[in-house]
N, C-alpha and C. Protein backbone atom coordinates (compact mmCIF):
# COMPACT_ATOMS: atom_id res chain seq x y z
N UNK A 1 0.82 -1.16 0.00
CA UNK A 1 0.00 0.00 0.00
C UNK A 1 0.88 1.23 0.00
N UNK A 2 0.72 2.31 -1.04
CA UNK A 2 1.22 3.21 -0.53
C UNK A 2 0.65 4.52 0.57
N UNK A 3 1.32 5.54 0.36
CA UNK A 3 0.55 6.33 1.63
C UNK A 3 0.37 7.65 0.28
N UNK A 4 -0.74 8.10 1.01
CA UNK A 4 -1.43 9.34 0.21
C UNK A 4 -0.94 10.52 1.16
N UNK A 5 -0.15 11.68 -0.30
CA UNK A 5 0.86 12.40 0.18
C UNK A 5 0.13 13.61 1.00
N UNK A 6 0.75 14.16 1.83
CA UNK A 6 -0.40 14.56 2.57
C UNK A 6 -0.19 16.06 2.17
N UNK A 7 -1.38 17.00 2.53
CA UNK A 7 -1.44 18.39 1.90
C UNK A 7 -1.22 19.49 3.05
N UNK A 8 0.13 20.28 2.29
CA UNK A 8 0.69 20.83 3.54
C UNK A 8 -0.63 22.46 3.48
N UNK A 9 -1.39 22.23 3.01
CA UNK A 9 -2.36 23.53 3.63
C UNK A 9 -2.93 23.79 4.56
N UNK A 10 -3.00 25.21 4.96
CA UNK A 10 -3.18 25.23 6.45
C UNK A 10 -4.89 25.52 6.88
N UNK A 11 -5.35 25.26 7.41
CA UNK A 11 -6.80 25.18 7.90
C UNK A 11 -7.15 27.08 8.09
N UNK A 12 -8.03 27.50 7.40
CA UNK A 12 -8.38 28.84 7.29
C UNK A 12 -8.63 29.40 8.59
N UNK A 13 -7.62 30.66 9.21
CA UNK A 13 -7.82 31.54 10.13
C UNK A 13 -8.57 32.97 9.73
N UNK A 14 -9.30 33.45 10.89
CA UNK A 14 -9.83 34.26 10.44
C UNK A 14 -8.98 35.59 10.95
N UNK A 15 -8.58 36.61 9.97
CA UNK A 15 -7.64 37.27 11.14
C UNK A 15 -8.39 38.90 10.87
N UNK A 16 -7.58 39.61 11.34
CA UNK A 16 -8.42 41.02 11.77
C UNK A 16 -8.24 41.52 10.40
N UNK A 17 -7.52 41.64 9.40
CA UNK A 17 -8.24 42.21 8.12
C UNK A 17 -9.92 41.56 7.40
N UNK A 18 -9.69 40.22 7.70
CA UNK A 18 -11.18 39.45 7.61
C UNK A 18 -12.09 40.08 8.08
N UNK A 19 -12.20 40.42 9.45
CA UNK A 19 -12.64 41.34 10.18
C UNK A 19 -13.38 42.72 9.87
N UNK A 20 -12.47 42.91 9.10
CA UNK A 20 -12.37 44.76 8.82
C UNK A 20 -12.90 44.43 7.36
N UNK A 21 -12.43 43.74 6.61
CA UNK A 21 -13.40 44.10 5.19
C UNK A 21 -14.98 43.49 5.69
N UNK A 22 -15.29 42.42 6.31
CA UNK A 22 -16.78 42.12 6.36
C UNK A 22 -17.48 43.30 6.92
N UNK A 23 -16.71 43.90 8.03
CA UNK A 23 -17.29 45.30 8.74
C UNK A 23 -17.68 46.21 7.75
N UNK A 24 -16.46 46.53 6.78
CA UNK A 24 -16.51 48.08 6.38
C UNK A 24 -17.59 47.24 4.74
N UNK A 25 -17.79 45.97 4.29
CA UNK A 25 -18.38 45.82 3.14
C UNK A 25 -19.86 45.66 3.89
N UNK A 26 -20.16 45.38 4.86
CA UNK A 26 -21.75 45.72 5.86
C UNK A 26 -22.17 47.21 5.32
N UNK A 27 -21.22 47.88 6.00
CA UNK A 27 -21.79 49.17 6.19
C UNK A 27 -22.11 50.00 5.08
N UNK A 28 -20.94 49.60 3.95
CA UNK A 28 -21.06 50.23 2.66
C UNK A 28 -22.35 49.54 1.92
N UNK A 29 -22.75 48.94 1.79
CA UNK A 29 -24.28 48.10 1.49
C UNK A 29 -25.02 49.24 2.21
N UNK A 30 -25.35 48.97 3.10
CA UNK A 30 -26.69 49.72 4.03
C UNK A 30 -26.53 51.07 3.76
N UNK A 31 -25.04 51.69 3.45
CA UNK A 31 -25.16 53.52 3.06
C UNK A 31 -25.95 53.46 1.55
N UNK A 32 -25.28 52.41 0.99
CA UNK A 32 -25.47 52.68 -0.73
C UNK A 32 -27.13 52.25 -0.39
N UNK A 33 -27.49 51.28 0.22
CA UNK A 33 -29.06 50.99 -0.01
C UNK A 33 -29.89 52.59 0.38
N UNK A 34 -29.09 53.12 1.59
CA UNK A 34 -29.79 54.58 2.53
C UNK A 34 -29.52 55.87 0.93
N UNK A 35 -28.62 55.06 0.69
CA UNK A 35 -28.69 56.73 -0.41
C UNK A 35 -29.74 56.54 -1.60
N UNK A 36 -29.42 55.34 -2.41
CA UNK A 36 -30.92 54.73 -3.47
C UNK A 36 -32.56 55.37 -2.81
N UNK A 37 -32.62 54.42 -1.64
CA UNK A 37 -33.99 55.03 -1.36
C UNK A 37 -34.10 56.85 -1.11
N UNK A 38 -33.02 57.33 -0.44
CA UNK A 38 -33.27 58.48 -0.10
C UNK A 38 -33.22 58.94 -1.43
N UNK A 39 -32.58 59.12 -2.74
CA UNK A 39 -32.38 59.88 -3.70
C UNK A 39 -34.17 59.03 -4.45
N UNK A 40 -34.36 58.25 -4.15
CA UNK A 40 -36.10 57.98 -5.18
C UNK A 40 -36.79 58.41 -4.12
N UNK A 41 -36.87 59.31 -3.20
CA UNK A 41 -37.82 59.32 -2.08
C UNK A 41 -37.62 60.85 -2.39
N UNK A 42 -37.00 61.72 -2.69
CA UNK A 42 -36.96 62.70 -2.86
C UNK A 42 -37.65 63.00 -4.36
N UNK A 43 -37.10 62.07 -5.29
CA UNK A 43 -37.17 62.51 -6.82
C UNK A 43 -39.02 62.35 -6.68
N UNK A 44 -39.86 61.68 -6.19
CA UNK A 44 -40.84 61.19 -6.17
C UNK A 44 -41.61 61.84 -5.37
N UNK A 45 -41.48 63.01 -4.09
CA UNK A 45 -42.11 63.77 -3.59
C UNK A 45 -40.72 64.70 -2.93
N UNK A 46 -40.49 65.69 -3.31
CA UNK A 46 -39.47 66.98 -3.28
C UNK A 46 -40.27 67.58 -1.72
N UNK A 47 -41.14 67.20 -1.48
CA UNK A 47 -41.93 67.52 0.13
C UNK A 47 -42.65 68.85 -0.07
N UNK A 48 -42.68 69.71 -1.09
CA UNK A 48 -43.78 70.68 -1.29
C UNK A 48 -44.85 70.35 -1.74
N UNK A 49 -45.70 70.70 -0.26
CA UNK A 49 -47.27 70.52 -1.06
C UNK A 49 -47.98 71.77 -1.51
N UNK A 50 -47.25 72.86 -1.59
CA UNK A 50 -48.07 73.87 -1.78
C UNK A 50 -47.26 74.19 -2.83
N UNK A 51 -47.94 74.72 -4.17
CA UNK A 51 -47.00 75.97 -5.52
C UNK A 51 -47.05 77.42 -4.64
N UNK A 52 -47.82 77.43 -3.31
CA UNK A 52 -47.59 79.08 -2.97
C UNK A 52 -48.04 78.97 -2.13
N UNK A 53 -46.93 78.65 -1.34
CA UNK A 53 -47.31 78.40 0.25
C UNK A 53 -46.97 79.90 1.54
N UNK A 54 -46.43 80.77 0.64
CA UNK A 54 -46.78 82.02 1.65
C UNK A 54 -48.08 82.79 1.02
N UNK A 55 -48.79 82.52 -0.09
CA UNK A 55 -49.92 83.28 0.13
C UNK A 55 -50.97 81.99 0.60
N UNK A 56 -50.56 81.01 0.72
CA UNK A 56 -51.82 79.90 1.48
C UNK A 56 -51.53 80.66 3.22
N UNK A 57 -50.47 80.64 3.65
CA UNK A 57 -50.27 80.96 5.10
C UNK A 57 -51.10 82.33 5.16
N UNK A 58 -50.82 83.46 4.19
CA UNK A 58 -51.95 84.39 4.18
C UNK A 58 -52.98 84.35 4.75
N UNK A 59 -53.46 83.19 3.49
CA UNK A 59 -55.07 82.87 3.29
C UNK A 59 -55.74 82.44 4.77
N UNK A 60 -54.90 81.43 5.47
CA UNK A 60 -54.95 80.62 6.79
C UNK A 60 -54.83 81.90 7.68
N UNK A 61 -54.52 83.03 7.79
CA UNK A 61 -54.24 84.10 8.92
C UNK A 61 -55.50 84.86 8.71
N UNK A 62 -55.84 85.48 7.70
CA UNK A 62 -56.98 85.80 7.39
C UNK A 62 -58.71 84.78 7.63
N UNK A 63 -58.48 83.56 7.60
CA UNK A 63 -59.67 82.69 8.31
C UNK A 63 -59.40 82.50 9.62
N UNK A 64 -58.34 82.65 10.27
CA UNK A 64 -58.28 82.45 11.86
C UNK A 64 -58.87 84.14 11.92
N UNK A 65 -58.85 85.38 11.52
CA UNK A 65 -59.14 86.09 12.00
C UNK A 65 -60.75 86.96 11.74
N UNK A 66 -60.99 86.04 10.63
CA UNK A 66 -62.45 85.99 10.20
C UNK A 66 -62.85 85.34 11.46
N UNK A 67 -62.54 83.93 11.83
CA UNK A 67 -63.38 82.89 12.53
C UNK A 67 -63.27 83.89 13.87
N UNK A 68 -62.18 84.14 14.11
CA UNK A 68 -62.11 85.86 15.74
C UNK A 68 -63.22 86.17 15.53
N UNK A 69 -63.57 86.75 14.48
CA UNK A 69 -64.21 88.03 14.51
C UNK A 69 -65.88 87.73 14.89
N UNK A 70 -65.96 86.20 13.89
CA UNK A 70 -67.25 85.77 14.01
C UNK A 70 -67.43 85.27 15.74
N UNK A 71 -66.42 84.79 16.44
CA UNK A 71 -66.98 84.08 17.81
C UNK A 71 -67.37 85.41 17.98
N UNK A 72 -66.79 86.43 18.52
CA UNK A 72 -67.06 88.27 18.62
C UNK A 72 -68.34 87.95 18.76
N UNK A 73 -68.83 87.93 17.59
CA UNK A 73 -70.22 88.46 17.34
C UNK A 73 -71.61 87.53 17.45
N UNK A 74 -71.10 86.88 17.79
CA UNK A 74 -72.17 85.42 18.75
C UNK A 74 -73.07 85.06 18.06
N UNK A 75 -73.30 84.56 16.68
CA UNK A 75 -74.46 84.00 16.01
C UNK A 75 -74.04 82.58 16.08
N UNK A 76 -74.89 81.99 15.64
CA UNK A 76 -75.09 80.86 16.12
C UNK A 76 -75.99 80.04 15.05
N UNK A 77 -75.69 79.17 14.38
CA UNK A 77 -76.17 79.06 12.92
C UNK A 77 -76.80 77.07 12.95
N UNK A 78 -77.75 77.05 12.73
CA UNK A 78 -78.37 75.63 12.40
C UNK A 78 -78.75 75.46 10.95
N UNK A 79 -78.52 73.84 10.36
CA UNK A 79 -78.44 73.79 9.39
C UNK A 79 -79.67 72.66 9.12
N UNK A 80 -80.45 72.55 7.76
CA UNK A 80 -81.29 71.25 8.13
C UNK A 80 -81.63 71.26 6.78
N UNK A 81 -81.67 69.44 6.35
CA UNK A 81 -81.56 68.94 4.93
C UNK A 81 -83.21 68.96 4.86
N UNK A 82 -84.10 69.42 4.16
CA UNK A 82 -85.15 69.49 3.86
C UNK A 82 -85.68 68.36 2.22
N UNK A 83 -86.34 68.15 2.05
CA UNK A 83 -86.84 67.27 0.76
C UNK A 83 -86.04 67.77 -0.09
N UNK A 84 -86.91 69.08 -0.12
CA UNK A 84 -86.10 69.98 -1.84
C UNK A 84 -85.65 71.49 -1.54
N UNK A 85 -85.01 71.42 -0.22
CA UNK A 85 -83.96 72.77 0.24
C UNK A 85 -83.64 72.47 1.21
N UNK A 86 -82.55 73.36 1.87
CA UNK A 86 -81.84 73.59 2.39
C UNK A 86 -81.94 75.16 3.20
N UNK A 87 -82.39 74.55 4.55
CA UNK A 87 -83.05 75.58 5.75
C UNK A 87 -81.67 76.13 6.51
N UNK A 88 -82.03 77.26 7.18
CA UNK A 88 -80.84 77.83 7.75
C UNK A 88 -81.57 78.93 8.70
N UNK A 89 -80.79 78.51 9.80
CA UNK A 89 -81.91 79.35 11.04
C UNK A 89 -80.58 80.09 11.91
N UNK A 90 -80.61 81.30 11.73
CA UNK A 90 -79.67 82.23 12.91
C UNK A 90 -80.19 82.83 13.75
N UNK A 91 -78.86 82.47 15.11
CA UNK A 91 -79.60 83.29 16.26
C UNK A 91 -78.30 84.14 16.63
N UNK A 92 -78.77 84.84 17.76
CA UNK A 92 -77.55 86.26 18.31
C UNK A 92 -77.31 85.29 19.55
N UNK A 93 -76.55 86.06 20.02
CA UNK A 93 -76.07 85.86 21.10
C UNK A 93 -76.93 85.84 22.43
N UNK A 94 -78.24 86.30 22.62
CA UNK A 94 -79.54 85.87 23.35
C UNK A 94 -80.57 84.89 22.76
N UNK A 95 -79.94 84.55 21.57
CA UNK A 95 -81.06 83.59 21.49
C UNK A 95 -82.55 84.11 20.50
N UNK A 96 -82.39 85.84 20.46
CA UNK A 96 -83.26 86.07 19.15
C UNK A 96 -82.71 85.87 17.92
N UNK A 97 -83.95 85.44 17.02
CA UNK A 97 -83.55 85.84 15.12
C UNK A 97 -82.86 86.56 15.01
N UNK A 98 -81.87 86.23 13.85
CA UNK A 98 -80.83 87.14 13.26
C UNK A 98 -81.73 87.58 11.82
N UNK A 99 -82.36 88.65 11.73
CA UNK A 99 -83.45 89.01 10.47
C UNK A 99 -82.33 89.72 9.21
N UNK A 100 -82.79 90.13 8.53
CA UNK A 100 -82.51 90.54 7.39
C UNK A 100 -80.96 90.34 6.85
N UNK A 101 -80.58 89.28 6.57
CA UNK A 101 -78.76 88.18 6.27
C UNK A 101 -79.63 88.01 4.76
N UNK A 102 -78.38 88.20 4.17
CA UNK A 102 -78.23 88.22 2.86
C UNK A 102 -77.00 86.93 2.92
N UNK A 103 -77.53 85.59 2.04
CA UNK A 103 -76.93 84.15 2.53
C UNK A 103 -77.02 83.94 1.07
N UNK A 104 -75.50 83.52 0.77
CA UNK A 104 -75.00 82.63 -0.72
C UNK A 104 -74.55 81.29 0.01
N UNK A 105 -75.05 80.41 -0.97
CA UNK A 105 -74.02 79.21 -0.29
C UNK A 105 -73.93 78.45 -1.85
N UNK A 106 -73.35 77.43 -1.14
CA UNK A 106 -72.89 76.20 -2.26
C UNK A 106 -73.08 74.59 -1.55
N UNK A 107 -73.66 73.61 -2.27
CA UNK A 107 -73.55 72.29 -1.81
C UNK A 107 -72.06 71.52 -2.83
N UNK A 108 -71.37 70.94 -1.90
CA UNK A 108 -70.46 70.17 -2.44
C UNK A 108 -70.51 68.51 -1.99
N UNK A 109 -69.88 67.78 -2.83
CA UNK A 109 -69.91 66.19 -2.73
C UNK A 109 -68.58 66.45 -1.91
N UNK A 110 -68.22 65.43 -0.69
CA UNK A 110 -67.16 65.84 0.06
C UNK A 110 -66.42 65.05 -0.47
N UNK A 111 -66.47 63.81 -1.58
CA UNK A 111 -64.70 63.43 -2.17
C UNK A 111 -64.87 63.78 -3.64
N UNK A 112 -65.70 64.55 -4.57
CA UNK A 112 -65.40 65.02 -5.77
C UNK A 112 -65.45 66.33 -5.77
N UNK A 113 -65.33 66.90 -7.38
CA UNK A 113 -65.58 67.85 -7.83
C UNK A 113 -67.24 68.01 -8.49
N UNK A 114 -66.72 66.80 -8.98
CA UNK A 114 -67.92 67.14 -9.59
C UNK A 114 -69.72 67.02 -9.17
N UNK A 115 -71.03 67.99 -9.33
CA UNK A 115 -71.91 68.42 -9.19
C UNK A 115 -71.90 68.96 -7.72
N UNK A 116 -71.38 70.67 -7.88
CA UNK A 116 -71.26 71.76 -7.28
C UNK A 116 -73.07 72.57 -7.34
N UNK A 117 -73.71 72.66 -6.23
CA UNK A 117 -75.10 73.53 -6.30
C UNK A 117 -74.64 74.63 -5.35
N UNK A 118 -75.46 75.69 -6.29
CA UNK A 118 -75.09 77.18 -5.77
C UNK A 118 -76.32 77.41 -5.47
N UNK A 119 -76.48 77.89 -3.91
CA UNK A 119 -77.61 78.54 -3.52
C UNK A 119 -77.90 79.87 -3.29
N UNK A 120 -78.97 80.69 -3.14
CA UNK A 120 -79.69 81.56 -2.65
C UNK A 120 -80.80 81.63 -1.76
N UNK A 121 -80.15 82.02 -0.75
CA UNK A 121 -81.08 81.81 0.56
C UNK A 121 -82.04 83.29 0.28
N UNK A 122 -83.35 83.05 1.27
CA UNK A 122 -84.09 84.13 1.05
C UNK A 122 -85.14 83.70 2.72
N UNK A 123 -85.34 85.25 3.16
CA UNK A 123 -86.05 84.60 4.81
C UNK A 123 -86.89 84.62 4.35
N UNK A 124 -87.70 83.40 5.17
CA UNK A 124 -88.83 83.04 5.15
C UNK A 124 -89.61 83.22 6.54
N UNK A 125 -88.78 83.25 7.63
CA UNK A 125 -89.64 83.53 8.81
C UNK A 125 -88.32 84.19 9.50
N UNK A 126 -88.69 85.32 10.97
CA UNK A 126 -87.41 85.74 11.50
C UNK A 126 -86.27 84.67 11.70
N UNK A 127 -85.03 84.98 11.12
CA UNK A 127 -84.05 83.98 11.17
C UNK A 127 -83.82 82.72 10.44
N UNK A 128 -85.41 82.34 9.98
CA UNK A 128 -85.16 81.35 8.83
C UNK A 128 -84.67 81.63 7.42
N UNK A 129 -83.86 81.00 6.97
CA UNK A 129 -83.63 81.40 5.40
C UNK A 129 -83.72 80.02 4.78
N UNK A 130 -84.46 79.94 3.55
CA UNK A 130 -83.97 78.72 2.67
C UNK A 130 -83.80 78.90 0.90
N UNK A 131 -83.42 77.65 0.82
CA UNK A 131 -82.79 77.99 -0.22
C UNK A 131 -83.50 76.82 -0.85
N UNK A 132 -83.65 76.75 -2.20
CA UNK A 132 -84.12 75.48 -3.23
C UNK A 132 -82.88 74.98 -3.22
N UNK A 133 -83.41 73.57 -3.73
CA UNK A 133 -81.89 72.67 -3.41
C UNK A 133 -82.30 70.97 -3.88
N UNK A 134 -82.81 70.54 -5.02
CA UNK A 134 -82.73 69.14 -5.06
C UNK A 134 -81.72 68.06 -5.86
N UNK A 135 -80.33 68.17 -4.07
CA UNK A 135 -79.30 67.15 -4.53
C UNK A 135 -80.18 66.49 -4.88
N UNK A 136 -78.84 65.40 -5.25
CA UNK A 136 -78.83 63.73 -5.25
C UNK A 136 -78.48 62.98 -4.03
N UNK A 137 -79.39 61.99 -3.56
CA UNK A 137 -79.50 61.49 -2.06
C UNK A 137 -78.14 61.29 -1.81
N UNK A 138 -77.72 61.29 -0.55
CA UNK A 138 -76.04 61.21 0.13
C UNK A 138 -75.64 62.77 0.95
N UNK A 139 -74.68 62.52 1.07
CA UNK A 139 -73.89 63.42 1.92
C UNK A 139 -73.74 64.73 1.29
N UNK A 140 -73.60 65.37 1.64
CA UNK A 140 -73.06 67.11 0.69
C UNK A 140 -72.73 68.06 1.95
N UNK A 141 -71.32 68.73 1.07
CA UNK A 141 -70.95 69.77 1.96
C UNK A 141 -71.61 70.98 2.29
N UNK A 142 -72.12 71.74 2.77
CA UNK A 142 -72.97 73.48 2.81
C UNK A 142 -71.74 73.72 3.23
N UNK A 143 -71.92 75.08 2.47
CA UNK A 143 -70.62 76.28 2.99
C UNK A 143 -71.75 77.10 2.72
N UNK A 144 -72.22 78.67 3.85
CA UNK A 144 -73.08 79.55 3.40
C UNK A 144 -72.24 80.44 4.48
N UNK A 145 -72.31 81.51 3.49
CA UNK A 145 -71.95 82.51 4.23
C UNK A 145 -72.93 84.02 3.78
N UNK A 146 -73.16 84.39 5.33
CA UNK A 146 -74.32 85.31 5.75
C UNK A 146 -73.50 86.74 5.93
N UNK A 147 -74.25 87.76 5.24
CA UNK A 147 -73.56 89.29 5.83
C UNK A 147 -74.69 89.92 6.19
N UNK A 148 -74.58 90.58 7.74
CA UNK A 148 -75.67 91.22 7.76
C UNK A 148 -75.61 92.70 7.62
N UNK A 149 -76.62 93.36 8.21
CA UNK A 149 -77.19 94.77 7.93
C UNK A 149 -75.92 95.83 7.46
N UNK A 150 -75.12 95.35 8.79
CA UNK A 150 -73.83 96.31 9.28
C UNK A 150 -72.74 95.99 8.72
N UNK A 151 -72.53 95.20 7.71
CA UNK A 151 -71.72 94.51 6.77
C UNK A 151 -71.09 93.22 7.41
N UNK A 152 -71.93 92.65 8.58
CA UNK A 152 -70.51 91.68 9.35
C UNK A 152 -70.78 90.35 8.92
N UNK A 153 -70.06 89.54 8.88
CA UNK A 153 -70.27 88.22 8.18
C UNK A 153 -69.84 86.94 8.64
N UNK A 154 -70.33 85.83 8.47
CA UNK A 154 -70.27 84.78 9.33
C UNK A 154 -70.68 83.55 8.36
N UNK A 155 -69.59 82.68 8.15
CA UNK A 155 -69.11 81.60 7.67
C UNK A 155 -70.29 80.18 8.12
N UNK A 156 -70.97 79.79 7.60
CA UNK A 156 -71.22 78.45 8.22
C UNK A 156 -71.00 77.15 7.74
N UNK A 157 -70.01 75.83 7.57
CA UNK A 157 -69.90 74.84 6.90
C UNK A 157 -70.55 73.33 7.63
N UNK A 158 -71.37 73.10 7.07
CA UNK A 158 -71.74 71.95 7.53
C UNK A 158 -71.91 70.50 6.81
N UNK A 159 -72.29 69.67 7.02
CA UNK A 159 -72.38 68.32 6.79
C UNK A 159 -74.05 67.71 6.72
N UNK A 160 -74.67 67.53 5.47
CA UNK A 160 -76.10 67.54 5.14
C UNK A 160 -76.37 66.27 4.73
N UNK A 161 -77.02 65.43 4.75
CA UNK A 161 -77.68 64.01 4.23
C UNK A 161 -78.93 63.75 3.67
N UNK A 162 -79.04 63.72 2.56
CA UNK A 162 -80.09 63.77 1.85
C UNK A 162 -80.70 62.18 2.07
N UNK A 163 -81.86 61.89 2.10
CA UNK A 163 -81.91 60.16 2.33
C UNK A 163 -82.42 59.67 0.75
């Protein structure tokens, strides 16, 4: 028999450069993956939601100081989905009719655009105003806004359900 020559190779150590490239080839993965997503996370929303976001901040300073003005002046506004209009009853700050309000409004669908109704309110009894109005059964937004005698004006948005 002979003998099988034996192989002078040495059994694999792991030594501290082993070490140091698995470390530093970890980390370089996870930067290059952090920079990919961050550079398509940017290209894909740049984080402006506004084309004109100092005249929106405007717009927003001017309704906080509308909405001031209206607590001020203490009306107090009810809204109610009728068959074929849309009722609207103001009171003052004691609790009498708010009489002679000159009231525009609009009905909106609260997730489209489309079929926008424009109203004209007109009183019908102290403080009542209504308006003709035959949505389509469902939900709709009212936005009406009332100016009275003395020019002051008061916002009302509500939430209407036609059955």
């Amino acid at each position: 028999m002979s003998a099988m020559p034996s192989s002078s190779r040495k059994p694999f150590e792991v030594r501290g450069w082993h070490v140091f490239a698995g470390v530093a080839a970890f980390f370089a993965v996870v930067i290059t993956v952090d920079v990919i997503f961050t550079v398509l996370a940017v290209r894909t929303f740049p984080g402006q939601v506004s084309v004109t976001p100092y005249e929106d901040g405007l717009l927003y300073n001017r309704k906080i100081a509308q909405m001031e003005a209206q607590e001020q002046l203490g009306w107090q506004a009810a809204a109610e989905a009728q068959p074929r209009a849309v009722m609207l009853q103001f009171q003052d700050r004691e609790g009498r009719p708010v009489q002679g309000l000159k009231i525009v409004g609009r009905l909106e669908r609260p997730a489209t655009e489309a079929g926008k109704i424009a109203l004209s309110f007109k009183e019908a009894a102290p403080g009542r105003y209504v308006a003709p109005a035959g949505p389509a059964p469902g939900g709709w937004d009212l936005t009406a806004e009332a100016t009275g005698t003395a020019g002051e004006t008061f916002l009302a948005e509500r939430r209407l359900t036609w059955p």
